[in-house]
PDB file of N, CA and C in Angstrom:
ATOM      1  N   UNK A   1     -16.736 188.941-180.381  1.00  0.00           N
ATOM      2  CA  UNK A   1     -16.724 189.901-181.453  1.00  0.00           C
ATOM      3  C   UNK A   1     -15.595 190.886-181.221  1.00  0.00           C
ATOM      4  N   UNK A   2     -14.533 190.458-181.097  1.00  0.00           N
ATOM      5  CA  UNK A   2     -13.368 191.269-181.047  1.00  0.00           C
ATOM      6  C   UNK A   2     -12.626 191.871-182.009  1.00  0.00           C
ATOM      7  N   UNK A   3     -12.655 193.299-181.992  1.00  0.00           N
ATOM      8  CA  UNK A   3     -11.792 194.092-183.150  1.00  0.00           C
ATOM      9  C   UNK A   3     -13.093 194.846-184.209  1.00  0.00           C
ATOM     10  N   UNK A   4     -14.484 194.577-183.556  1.00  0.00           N
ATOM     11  CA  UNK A   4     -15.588 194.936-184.001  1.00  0.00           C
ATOM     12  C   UNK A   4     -15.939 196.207-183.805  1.00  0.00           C
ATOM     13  N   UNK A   5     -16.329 197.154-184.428  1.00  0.00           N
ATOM     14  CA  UNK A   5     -16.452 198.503-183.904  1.00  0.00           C
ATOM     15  C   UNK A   5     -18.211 198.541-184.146  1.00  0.00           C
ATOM     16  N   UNK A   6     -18.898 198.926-182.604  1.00  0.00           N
ATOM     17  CA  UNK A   6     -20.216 198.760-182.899  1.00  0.00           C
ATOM     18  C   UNK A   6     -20.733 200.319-183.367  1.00  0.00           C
ATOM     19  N   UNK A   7     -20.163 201.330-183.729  1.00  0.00           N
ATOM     20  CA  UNK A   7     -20.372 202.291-184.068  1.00  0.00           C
ATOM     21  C   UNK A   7     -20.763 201.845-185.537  1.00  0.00           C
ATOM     22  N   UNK A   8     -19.926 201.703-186.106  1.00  0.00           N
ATOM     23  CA  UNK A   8     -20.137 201.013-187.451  1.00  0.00           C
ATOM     24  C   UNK A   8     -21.469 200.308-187.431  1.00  0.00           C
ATOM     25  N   UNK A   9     -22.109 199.522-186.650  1.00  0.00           N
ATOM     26  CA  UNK A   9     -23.079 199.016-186.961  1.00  0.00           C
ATOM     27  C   UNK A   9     -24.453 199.731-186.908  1.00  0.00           C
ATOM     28  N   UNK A  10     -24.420 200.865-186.220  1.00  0.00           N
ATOM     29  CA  UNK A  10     -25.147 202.190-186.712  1.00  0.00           C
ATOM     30  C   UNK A  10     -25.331 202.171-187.745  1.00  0.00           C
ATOM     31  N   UNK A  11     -26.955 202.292-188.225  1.00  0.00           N
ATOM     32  CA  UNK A  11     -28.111 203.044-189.265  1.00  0.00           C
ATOM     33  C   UNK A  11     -28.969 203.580-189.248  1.00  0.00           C
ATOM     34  N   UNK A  12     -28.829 204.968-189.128  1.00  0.00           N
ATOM     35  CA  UNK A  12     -29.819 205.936-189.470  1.00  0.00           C
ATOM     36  C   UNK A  12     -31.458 205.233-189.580  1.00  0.00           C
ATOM     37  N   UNK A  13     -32.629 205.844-188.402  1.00  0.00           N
ATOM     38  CA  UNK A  13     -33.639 204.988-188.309  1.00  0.00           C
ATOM     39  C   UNK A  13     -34.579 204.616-190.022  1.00  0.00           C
ATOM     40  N   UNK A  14     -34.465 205.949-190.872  1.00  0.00           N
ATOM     41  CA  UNK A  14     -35.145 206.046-191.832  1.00  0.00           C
ATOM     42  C   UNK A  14     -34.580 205.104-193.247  1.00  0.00           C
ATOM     43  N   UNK A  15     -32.723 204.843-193.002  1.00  0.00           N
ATOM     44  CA  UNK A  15     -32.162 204.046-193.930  1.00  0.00           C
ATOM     45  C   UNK A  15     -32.715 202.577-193.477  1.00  0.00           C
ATOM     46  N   UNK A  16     -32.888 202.109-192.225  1.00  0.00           N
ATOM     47  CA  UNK A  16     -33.801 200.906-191.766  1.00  0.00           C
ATOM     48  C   UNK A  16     -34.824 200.625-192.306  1.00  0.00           C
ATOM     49  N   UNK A  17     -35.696 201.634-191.824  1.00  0.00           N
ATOM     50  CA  UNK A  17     -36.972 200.962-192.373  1.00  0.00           C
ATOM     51  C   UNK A  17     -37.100 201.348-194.071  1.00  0.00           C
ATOM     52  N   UNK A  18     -36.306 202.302-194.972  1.00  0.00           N
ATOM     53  CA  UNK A  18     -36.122 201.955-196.409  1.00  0.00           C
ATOM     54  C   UNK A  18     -35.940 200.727-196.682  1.00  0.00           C
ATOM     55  N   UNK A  19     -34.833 199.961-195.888  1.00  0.00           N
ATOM     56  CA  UNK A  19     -34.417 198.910-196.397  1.00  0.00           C
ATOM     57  C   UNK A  19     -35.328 197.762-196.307  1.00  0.00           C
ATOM     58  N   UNK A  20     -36.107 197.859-195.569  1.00  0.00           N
ATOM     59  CA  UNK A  20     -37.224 196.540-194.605  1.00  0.00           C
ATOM     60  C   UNK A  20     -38.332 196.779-195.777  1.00  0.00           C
ATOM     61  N   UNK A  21     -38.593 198.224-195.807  1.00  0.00           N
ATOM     62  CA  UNK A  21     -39.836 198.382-196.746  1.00  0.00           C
ATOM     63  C   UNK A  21     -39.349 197.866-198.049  1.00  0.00           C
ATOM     64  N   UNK A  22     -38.518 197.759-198.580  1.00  0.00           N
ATOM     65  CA  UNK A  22     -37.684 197.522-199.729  1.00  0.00           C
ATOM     66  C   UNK A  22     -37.686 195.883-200.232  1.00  0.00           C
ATOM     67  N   UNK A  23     -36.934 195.074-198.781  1.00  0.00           N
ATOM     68  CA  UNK A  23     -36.878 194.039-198.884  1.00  0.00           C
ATOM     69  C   UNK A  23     -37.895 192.902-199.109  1.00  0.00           C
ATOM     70  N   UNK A  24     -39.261 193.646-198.196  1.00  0.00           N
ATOM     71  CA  UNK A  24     -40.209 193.401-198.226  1.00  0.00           C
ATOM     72  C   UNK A  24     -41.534 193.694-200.010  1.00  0.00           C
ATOM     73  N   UNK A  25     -41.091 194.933-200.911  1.00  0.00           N
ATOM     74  CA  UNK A  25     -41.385 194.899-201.716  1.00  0.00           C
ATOM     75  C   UNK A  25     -42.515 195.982-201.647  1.00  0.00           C
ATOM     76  N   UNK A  26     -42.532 196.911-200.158  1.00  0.00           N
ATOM     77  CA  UNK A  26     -43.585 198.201-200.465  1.00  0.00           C
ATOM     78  C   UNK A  26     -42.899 199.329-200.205  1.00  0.00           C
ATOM     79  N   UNK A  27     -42.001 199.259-200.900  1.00  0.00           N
ATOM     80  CA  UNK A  27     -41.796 201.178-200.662  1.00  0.00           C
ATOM     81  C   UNK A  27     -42.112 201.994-201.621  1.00  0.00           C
ATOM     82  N   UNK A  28     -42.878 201.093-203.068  1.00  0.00           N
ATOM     83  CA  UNK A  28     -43.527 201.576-203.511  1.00  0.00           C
ATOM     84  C   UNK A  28     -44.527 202.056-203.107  1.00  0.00           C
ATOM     85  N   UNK A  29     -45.637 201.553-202.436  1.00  0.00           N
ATOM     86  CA  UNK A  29     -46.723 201.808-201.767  1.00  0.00           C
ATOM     87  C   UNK A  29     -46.343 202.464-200.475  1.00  0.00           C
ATOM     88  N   UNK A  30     -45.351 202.645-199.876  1.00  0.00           N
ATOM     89  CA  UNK A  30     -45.309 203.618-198.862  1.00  0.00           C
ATOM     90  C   UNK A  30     -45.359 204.807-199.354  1.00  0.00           C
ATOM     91  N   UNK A  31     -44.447 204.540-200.810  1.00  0.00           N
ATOM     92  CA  UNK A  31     -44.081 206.184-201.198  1.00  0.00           C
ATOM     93  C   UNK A  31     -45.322 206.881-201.694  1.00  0.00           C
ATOM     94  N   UNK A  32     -46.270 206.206-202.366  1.00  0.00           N
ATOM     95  CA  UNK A  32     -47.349 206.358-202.765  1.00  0.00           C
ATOM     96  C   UNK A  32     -48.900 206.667-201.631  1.00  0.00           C
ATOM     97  N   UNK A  33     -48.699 206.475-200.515  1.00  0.00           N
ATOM     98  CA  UNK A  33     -48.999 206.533-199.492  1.00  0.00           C
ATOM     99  C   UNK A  33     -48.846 208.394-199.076  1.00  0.00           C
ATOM    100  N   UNK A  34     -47.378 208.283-198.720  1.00  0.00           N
ATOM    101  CA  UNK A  34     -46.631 209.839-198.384  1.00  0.00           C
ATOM    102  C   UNK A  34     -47.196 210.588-199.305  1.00  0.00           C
ATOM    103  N   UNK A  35     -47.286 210.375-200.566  1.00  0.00           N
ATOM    104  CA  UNK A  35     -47.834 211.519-201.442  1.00  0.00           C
ATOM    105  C   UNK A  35     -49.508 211.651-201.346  1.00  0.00           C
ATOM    106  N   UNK A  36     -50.296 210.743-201.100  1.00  0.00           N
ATOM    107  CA  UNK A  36     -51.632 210.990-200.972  1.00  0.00           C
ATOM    108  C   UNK A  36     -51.430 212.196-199.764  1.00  0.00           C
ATOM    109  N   UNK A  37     -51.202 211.402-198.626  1.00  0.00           N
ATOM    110  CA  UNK A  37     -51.102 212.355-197.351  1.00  0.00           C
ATOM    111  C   UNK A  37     -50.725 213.586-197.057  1.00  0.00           C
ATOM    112  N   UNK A  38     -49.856 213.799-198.352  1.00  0.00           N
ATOM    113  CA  UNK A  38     -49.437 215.231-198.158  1.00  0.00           C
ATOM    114  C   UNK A  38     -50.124 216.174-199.028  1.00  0.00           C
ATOM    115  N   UNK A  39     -51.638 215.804-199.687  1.00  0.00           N
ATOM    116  CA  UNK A  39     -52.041 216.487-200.335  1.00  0.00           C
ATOM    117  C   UNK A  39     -52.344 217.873-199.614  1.00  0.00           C
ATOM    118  N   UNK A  40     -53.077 217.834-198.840  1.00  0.00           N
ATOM    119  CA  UNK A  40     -53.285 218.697-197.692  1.00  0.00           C
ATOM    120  C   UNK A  40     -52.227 220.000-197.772  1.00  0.00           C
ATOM    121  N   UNK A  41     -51.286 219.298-197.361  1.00  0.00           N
ATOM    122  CA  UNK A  41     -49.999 220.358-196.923  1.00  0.00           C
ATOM    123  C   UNK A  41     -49.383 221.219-198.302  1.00  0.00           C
ATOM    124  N   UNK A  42     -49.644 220.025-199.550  1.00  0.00           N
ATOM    125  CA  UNK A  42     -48.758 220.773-200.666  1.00  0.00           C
ATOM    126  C   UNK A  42     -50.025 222.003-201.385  1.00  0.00           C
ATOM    127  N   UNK A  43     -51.386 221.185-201.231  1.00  0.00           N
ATOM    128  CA  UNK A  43     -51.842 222.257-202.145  1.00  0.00           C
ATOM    129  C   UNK A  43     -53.028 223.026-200.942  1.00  0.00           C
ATOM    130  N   UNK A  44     -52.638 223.143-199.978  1.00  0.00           N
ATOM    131  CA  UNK A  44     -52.890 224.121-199.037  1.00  0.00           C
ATOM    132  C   UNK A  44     -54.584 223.574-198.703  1.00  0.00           C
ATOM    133  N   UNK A  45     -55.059 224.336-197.203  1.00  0.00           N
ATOM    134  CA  UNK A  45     -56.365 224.272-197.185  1.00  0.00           C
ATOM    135  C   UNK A  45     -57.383 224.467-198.131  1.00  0.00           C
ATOM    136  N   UNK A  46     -57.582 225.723-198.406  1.00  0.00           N
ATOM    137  CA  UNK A  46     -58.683 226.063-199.755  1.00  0.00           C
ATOM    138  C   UNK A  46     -59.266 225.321-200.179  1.00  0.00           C
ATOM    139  N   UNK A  47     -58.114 224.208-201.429  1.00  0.00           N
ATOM    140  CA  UNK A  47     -58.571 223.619-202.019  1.00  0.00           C
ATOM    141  C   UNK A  47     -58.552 222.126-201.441  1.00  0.00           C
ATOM    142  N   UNK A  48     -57.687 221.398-200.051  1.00  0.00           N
ATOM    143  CA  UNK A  48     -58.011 220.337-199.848  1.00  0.00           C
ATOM    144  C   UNK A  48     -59.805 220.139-199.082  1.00  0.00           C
ATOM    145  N   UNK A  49     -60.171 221.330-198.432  1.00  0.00           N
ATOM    146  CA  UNK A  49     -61.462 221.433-198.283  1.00  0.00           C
ATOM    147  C   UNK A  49     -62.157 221.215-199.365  1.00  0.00           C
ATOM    148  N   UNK A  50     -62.580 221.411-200.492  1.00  0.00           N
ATOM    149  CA  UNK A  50     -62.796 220.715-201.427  1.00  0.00           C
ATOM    150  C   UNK A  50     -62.491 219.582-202.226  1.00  0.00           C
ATOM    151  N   UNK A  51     -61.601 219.104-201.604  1.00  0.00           N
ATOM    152  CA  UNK A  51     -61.130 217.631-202.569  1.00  0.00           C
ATOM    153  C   UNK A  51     -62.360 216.621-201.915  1.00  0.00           C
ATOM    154  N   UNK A  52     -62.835 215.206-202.660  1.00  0.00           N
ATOM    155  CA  UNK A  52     -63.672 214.611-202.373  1.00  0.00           C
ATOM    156  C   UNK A  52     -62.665 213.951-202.105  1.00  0.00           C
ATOM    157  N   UNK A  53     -61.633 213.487-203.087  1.00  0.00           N
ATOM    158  CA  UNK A  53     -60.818 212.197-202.953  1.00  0.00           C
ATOM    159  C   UNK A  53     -59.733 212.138-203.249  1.00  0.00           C
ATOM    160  N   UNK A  54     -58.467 211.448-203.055  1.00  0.00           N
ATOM    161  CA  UNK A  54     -57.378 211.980-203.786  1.00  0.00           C
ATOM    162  C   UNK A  54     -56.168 210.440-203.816  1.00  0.00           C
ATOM    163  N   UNK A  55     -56.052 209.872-204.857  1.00  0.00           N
ATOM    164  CA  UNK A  55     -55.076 208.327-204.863  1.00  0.00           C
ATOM    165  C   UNK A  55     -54.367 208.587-205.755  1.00  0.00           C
ATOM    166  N   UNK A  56     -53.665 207.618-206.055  1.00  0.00           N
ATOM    167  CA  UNK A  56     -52.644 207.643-207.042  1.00  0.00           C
ATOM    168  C   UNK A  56     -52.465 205.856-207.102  1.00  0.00           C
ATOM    169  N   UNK A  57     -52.457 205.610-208.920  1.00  0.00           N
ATOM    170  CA  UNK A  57     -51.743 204.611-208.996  1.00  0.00           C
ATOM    171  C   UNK A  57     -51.192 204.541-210.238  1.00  0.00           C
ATOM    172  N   UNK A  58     -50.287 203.470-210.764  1.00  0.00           N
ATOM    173  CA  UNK A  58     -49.060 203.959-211.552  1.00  0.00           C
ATOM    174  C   UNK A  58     -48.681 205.201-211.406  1.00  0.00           C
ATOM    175  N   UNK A  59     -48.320 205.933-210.248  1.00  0.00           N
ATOM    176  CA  UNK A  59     -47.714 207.386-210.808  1.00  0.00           C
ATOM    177  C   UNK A  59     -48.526 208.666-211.460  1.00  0.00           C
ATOM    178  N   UNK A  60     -50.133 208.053-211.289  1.00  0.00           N
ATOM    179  CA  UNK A  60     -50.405 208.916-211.734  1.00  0.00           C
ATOM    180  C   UNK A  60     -51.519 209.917-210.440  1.00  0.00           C
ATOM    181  N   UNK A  61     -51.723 210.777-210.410  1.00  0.00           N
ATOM    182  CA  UNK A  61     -52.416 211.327-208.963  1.00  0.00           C
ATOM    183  C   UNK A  61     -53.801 211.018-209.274  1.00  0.00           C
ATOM    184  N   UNK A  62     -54.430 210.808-208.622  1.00  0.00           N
ATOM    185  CA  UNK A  62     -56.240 210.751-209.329  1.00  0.00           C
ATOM    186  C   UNK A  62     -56.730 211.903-208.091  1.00  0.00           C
ATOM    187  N   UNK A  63     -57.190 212.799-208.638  1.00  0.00           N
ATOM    188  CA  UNK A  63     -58.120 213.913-207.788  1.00  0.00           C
ATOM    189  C   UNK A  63     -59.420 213.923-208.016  1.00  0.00           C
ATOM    190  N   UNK A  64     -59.821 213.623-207.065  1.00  0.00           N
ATOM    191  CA  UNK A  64     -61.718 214.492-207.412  1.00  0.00           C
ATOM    192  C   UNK A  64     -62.359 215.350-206.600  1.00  0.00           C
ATOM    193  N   UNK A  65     -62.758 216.638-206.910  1.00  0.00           N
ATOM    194  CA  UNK A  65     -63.761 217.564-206.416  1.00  0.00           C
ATOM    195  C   UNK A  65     -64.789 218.007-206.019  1.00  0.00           C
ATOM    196  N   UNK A  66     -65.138 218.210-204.971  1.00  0.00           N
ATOM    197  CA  UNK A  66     -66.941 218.577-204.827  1.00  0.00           C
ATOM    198  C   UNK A  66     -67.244 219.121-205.626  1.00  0.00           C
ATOM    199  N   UNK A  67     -67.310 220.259-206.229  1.00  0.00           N
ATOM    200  CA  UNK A  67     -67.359 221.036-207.289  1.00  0.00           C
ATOM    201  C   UNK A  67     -67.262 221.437-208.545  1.00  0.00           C
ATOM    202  N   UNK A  68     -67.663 221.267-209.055  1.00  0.00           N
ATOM    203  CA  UNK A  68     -66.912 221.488-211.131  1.00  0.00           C
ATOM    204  C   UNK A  68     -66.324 222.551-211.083  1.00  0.00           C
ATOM    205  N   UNK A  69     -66.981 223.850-210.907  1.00  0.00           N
ATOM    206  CA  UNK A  69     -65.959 224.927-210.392  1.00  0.00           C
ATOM    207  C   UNK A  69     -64.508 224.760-209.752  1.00  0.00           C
ATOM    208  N   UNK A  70     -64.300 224.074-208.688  1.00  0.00           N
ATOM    209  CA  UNK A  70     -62.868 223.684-208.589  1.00  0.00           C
ATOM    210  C   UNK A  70     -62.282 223.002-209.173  1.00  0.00           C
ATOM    211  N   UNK A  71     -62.832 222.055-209.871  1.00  0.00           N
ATOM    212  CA  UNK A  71     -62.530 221.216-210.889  1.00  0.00           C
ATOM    213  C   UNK A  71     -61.799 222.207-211.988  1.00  0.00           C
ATOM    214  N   UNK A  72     -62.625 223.256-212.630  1.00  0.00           N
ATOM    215  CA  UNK A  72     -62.067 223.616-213.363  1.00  0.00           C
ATOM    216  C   UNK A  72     -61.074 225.029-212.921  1.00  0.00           C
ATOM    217  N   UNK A  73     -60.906 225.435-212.005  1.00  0.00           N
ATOM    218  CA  UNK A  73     -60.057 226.334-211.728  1.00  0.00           C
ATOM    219  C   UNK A  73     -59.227 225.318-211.221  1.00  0.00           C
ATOM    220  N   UNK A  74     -58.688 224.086-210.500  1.00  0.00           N
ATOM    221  CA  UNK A  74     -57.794 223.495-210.193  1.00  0.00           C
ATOM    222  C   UNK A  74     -56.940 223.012-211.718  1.00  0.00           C
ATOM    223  N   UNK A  75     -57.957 222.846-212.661  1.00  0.00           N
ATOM    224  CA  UNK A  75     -57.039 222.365-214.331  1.00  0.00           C
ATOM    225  C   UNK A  75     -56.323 223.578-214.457  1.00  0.00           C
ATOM    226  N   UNK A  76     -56.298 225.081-214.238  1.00  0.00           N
ATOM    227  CA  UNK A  76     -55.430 226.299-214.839  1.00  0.00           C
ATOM    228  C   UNK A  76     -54.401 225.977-213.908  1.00  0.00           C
ATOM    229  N   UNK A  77     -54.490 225.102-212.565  1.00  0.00           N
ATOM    230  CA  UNK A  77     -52.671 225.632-211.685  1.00  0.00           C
ATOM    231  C   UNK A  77     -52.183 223.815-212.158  1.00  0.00           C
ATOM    232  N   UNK A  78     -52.872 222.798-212.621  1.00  0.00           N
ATOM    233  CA  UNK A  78     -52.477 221.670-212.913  1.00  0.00           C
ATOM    234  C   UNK A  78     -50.595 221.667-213.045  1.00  0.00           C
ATOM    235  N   UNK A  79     -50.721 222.103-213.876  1.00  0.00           N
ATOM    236  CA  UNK A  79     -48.787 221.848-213.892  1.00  0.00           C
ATOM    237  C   UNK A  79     -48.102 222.594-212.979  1.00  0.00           C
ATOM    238  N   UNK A  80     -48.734 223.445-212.209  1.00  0.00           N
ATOM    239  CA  UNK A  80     -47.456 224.402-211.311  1.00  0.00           C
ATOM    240  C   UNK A  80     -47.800 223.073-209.571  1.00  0.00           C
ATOM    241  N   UNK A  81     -49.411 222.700-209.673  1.00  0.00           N
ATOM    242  CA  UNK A  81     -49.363 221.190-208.834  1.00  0.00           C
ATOM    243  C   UNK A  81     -48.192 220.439-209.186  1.00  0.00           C
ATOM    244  N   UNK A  82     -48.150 219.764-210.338  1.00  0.00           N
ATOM    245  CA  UNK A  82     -47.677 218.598-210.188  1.00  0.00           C
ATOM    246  C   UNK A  82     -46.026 219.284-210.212  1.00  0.00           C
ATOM    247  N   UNK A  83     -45.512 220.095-211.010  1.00  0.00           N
ATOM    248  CA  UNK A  83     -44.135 221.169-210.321  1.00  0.00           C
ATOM    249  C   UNK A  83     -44.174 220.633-209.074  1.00  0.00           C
ATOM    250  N   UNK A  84     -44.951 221.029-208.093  1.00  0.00           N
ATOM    251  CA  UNK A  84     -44.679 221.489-206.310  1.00  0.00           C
ATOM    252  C   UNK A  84     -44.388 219.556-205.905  1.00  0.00           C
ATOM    253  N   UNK A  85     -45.179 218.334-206.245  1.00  0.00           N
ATOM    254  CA  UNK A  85     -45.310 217.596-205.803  1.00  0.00           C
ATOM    255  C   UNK A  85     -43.522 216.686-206.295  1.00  0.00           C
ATOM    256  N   UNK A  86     -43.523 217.020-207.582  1.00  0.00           N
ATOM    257  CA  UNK A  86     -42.052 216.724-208.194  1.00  0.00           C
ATOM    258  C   UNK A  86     -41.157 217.522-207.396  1.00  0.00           C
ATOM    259  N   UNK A  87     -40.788 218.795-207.107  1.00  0.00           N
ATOM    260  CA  UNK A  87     -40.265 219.239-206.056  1.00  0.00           C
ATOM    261  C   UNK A  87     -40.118 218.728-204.478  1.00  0.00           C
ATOM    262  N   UNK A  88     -41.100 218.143-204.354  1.00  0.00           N
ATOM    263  CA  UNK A  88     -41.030 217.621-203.236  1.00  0.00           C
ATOM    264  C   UNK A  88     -40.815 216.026-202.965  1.00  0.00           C
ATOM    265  N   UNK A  89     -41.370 215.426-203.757  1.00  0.00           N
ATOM    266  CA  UNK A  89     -40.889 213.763-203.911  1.00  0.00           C
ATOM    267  C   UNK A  89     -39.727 213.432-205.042  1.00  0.00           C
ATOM    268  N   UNK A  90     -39.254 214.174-205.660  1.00  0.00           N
ATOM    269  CA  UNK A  90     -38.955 214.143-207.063  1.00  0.00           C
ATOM    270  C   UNK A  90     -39.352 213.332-207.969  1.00  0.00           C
ATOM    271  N   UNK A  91     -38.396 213.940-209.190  1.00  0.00           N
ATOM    272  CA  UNK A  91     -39.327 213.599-210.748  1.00  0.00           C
ATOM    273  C   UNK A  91     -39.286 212.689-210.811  1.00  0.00           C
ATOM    274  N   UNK A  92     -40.391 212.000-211.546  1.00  0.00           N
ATOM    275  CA  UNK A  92     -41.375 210.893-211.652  1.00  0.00           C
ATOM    276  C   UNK A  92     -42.019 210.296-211.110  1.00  0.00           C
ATOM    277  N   UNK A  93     -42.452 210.668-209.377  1.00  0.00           N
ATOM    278  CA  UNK A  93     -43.083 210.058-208.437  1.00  0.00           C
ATOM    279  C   UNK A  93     -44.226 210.060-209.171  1.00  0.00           C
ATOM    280  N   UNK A  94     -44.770 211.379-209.189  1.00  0.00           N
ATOM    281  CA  UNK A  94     -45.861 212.245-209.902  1.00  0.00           C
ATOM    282  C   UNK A  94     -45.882 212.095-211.374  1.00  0.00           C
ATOM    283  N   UNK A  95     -46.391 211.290-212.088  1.00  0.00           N
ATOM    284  CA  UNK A  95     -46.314 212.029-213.746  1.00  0.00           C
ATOM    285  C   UNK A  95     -47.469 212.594-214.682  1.00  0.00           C
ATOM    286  N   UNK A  96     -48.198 212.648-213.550  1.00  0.00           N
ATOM    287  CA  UNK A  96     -49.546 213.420-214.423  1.00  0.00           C
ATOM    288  C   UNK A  96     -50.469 213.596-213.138  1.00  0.00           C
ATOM    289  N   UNK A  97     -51.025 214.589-213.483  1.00  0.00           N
ATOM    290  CA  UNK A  97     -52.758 214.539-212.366  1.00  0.00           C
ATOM    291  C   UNK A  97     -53.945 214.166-213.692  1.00  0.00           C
ATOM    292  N   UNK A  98     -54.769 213.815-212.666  1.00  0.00           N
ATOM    293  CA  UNK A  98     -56.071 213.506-213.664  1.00  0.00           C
ATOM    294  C   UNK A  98     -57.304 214.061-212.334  1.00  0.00           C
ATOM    295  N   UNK A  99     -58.246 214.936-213.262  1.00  0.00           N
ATOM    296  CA  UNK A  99     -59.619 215.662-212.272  1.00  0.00           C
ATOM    297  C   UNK A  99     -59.840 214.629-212.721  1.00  0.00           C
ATOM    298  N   UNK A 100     -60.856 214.564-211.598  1.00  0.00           N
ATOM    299  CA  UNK A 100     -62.060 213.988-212.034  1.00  0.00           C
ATOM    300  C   UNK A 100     -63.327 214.684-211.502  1.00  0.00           C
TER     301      UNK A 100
END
């Protein structure tokens, strides 16, 4: 391999496994994955102590609550949620929440 520069063959660990998850056909479901998991972190303790459950499919978040009360005080911050989650995965990861 002469005249080869192995610097060049350097990739960033996270452009790797994009590409593997990619090739393979789940980085949909990884990405969809990352966003369940970070429910916690984006919409703080408070209210993940109350979440019963929390998935997403097509893009859309599915939440459910111990409570109807949180239920319905979580519908008044609904769009400044899905704001923070588009901010953070960007637009269109997220395209709607649904309580349940």
């Amino acid at each position: 391999m002469k005249g080869r520069d192995k610097k060049s063959d350097i990739v960033p660990i996270g452009d790797a496994i994009r590409c593997l998850l990619n090739s393979y056909h789940l980085e949909s479901k990884f990405d969809e994955a990352q966003i369940v998991a970070s429910w916690d972190r984006l919409v703080g303790l408070p209210i993940a102590r109350r979440t019963r459950k929390v998935y997403i499919k097509n893009k859309i978040l599915y939440v459910e609550f111990k409570t109807a009360s949180m239920k319905n005080d979580f519908l008044l911050h609904k769009a400044h949620v899905l704001d923070v989650f588009n901010a953070e995965f960007g637009k269109g990861m997220v395209t709607d929440i649904v309580v349940r």
